[in-house]
Every structure is written in structure tokens, then in C-alpha cells.
N, C-alpha and C. Protein backbone atom coordinates (compact mmCIF):
# COMPACT_ATOMS: atom_id res chain seq x y z
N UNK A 1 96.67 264.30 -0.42
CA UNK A 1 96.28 263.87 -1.75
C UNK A 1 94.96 264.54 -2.11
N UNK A 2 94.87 264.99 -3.26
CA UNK A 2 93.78 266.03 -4.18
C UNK A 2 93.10 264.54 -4.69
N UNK A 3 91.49 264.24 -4.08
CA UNK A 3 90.76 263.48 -4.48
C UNK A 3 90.12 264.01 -6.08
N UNK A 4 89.78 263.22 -7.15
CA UNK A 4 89.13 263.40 -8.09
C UNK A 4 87.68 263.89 -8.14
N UNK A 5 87.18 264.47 -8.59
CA UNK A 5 85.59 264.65 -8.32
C UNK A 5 84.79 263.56 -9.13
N UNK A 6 85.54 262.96 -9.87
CA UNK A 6 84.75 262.08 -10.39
C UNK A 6 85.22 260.65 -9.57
N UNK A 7 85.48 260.53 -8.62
CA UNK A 7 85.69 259.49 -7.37
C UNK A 7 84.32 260.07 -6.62
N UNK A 8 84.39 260.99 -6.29
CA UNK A 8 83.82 261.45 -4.96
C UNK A 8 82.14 261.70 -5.50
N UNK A 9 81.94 261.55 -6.86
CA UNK A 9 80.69 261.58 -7.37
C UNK A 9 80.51 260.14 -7.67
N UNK A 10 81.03 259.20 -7.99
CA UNK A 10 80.76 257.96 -7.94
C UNK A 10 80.56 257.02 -6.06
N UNK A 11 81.20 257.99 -5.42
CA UNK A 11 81.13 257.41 -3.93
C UNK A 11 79.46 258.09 -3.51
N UNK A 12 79.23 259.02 -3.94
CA UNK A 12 77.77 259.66 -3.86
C UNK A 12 76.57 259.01 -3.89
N UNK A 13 76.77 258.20 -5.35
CA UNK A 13 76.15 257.62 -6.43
C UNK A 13 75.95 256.12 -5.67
N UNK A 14 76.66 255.68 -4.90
CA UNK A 14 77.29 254.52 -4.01
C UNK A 14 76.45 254.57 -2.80
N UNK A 15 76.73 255.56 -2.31
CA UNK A 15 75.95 256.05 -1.17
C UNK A 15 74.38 255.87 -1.60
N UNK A 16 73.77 256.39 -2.39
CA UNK A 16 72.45 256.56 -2.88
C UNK A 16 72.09 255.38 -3.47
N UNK A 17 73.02 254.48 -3.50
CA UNK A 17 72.11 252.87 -4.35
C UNK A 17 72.24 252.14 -2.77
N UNK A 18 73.08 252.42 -1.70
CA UNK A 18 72.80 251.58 -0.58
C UNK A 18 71.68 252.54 0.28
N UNK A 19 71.70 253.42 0.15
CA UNK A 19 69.80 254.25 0.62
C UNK A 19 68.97 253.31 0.15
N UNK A 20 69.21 253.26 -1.34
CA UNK A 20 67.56 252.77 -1.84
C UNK A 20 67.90 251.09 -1.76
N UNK A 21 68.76 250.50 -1.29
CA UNK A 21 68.95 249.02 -0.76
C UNK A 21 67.85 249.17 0.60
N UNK A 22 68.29 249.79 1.49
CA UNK A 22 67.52 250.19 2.90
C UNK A 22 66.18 250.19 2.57
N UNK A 23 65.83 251.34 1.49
CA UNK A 23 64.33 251.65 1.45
C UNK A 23 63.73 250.22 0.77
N UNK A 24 63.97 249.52 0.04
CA UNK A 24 63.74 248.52 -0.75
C UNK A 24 63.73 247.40 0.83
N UNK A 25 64.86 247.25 1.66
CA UNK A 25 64.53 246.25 2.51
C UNK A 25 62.79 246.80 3.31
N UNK A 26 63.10 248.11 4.10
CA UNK A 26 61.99 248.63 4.74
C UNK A 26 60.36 248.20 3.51
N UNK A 27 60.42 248.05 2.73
CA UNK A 27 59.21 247.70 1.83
C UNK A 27 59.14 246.40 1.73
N UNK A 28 60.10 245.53 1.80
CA UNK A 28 60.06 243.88 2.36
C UNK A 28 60.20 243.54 0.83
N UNK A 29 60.86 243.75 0.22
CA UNK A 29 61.06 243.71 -1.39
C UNK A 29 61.86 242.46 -1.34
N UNK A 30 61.68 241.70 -2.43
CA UNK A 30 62.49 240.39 -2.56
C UNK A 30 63.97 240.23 -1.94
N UNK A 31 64.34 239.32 -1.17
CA UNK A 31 65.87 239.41 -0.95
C UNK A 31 66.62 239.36 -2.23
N UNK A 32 66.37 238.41 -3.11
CA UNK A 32 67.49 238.48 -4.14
C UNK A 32 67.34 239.47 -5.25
N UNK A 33 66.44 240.72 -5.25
CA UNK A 33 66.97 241.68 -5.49
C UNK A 33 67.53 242.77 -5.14
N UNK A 34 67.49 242.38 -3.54
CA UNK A 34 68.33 243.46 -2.33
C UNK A 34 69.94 242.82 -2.81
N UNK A 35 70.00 241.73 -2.79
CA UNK A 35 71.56 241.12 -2.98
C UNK A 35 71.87 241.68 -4.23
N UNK A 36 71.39 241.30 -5.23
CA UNK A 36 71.92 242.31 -6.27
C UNK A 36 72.29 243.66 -6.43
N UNK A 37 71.25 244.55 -5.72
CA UNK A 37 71.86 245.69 -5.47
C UNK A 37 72.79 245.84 -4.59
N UNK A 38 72.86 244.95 -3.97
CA UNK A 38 74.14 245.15 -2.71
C UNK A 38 75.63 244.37 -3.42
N UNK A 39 75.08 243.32 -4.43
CA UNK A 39 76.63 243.27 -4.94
C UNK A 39 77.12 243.73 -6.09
N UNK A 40 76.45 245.11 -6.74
CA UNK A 40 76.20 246.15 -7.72
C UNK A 40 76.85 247.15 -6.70
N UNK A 41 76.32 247.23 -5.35
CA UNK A 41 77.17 248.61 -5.02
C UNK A 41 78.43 248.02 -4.27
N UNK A 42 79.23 246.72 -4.05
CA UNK A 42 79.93 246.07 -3.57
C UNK A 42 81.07 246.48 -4.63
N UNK A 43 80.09 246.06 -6.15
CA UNK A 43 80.80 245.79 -6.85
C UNK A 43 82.07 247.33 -7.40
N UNK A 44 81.13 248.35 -6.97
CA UNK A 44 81.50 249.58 -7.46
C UNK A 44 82.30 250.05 -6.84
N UNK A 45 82.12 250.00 -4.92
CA UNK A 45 83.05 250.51 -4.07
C UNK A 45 84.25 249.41 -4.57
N UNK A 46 84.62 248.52 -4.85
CA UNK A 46 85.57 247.81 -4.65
C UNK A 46 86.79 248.08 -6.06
N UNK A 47 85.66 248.89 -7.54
CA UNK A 47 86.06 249.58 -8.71
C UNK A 47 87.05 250.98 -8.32
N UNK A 48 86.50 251.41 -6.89
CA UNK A 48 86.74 252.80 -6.63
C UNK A 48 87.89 252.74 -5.83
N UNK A 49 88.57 251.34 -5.04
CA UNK A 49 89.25 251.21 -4.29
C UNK A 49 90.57 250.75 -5.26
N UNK A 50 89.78 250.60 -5.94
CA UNK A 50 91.23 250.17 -6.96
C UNK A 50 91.63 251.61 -8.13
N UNK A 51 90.29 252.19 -8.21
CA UNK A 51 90.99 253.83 -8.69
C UNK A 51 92.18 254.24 -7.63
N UNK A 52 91.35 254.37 -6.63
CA UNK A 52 92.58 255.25 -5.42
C UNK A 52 93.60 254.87 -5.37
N UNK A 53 93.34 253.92 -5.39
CA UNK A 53 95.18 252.86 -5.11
C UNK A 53 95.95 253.51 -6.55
N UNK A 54 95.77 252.84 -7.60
CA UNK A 54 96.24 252.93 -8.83
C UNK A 54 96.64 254.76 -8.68
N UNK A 55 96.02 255.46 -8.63
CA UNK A 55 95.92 257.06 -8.85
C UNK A 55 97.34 257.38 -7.53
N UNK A 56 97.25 256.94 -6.71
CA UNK A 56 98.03 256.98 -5.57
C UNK A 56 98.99 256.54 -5.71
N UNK A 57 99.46 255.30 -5.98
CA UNK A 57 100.85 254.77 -6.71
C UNK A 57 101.28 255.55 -7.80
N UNK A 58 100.57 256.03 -8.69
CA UNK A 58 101.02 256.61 -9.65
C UNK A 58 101.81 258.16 -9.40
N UNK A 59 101.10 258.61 -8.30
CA UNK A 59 101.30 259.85 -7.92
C UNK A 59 102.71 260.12 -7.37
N UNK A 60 102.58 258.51 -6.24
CA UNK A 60 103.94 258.56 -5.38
C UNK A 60 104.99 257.90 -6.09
N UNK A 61 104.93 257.41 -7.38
CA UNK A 61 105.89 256.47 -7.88
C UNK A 61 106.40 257.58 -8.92
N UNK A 62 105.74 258.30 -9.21
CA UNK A 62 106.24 259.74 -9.96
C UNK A 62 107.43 260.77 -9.07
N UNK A 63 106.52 260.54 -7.61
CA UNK A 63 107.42 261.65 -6.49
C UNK A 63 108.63 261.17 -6.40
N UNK A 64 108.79 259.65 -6.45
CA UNK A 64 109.75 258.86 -5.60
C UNK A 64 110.83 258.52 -6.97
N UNK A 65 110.41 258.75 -7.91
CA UNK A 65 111.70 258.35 -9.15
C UNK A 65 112.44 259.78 -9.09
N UNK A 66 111.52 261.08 -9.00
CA UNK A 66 112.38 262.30 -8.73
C UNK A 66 113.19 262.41 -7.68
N UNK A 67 113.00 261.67 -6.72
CA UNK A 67 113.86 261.90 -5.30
C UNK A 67 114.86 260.97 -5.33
N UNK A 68 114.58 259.54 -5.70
CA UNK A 68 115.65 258.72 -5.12
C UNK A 68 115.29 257.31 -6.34
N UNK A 69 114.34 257.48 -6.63
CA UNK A 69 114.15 256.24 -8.58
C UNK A 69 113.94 255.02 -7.29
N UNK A 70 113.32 254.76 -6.08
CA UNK A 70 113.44 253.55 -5.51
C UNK A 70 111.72 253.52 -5.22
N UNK A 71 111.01 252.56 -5.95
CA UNK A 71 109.56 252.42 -5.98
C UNK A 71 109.14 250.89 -5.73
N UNK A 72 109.79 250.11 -5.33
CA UNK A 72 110.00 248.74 -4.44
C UNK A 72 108.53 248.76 -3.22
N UNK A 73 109.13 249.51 -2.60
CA UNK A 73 107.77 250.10 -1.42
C UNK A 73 106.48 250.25 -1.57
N UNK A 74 106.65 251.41 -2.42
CA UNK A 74 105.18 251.57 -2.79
C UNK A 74 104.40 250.99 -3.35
N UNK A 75 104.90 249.93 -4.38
CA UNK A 75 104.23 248.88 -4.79
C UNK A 75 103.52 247.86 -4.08
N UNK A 76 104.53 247.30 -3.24
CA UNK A 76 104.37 246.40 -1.86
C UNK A 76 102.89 247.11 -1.12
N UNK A 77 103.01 248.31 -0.82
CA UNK A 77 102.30 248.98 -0.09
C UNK A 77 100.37 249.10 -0.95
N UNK A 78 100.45 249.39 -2.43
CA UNK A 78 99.36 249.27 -2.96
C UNK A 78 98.66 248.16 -2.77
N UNK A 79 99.68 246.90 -3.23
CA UNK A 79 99.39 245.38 -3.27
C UNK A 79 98.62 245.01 -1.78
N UNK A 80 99.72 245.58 -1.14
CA UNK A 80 99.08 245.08 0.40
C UNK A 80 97.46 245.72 0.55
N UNK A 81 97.48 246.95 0.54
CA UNK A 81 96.00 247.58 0.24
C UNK A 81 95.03 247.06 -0.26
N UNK A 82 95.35 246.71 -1.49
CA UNK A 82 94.39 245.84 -2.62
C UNK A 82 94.34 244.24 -2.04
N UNK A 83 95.14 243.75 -1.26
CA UNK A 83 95.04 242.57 -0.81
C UNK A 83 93.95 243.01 0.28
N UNK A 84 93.60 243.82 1.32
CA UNK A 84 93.02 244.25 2.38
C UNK A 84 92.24 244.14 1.95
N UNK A 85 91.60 245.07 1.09
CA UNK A 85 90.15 245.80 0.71
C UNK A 85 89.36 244.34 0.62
N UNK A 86 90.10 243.57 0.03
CA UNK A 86 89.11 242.18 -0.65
C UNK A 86 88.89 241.02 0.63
């Protein structure tokens, strides 16, 4: 699967707000504005997990109506994913 660049720049962006979570703890900065940023970048990875999925079903539910029209599975299979992640 061909990732989006605008996934992989939002996972960046993700990456760099839990850095400055770290640097913000190392400075002894309020907890409840460490939690906020941590459920700001919670909130985003969990936005991005539901791109992939969605983008991924879509991809294989496209492959799978050309081959055989039976997309039962893959659904099951997203759901289950999206049930995981959370």
C-alpha cells in the first residue's frame, strides 16, 4: 500500500507535539497542560488511524468487487482494526 504524504506529514507533526510534551515535562511545566497536549496528540493519531483504515478498505473493496464483488471480510477486518486501535 502507497501511503499518502499528507498521512505521513501529519504523523511528523504528531511526532513533534509528543517531543515538545517531553521537553515541557523535562521543564516541570504544569501536568494539566502536558495532558492536554497528550490528548491533542492522542487525539490526532487516533484521526490518522481511522484515515488508514477508511483509505485501505476503500482500496481493497475496489480490488475485491473487480475480482469476485465479495467485501463481507474486509469490512469485518477494518471494524475489527478500529475496534483495536481504541
Amino acid at each position: 500500500m502507497e501511503y499518502d504524504r499528507h498521512v505521513k506529514n501529519h504523523l511528523k507533526r504528531i511526532a513533534r507535539q509528543v517531543k515538545g510534551v517531553l521537553n515541557m515535562m523535562e521543564q516541570g511545566e504544569n501536568y494539566r497542560e502536558i495532558v492536554t497536549q497528550l490528548s491533542a496528540a492522542n487525539s490526532a493519531l487516533n484521526r490518522e488511524i481511522g484515515v488508514m483504515v477508511s483509505t485501505n478498505l476503500e482500496q481493497c473493496a475496489r480490488e475485491s468487487v473487480k475480482q469476485d464483488g465479495k467485501t463481507e471480510n474486509l469490512v469485518k477486518e477494518a471494524i475489527d482494526l478500529l475496534v483495536k486501535s481504541r
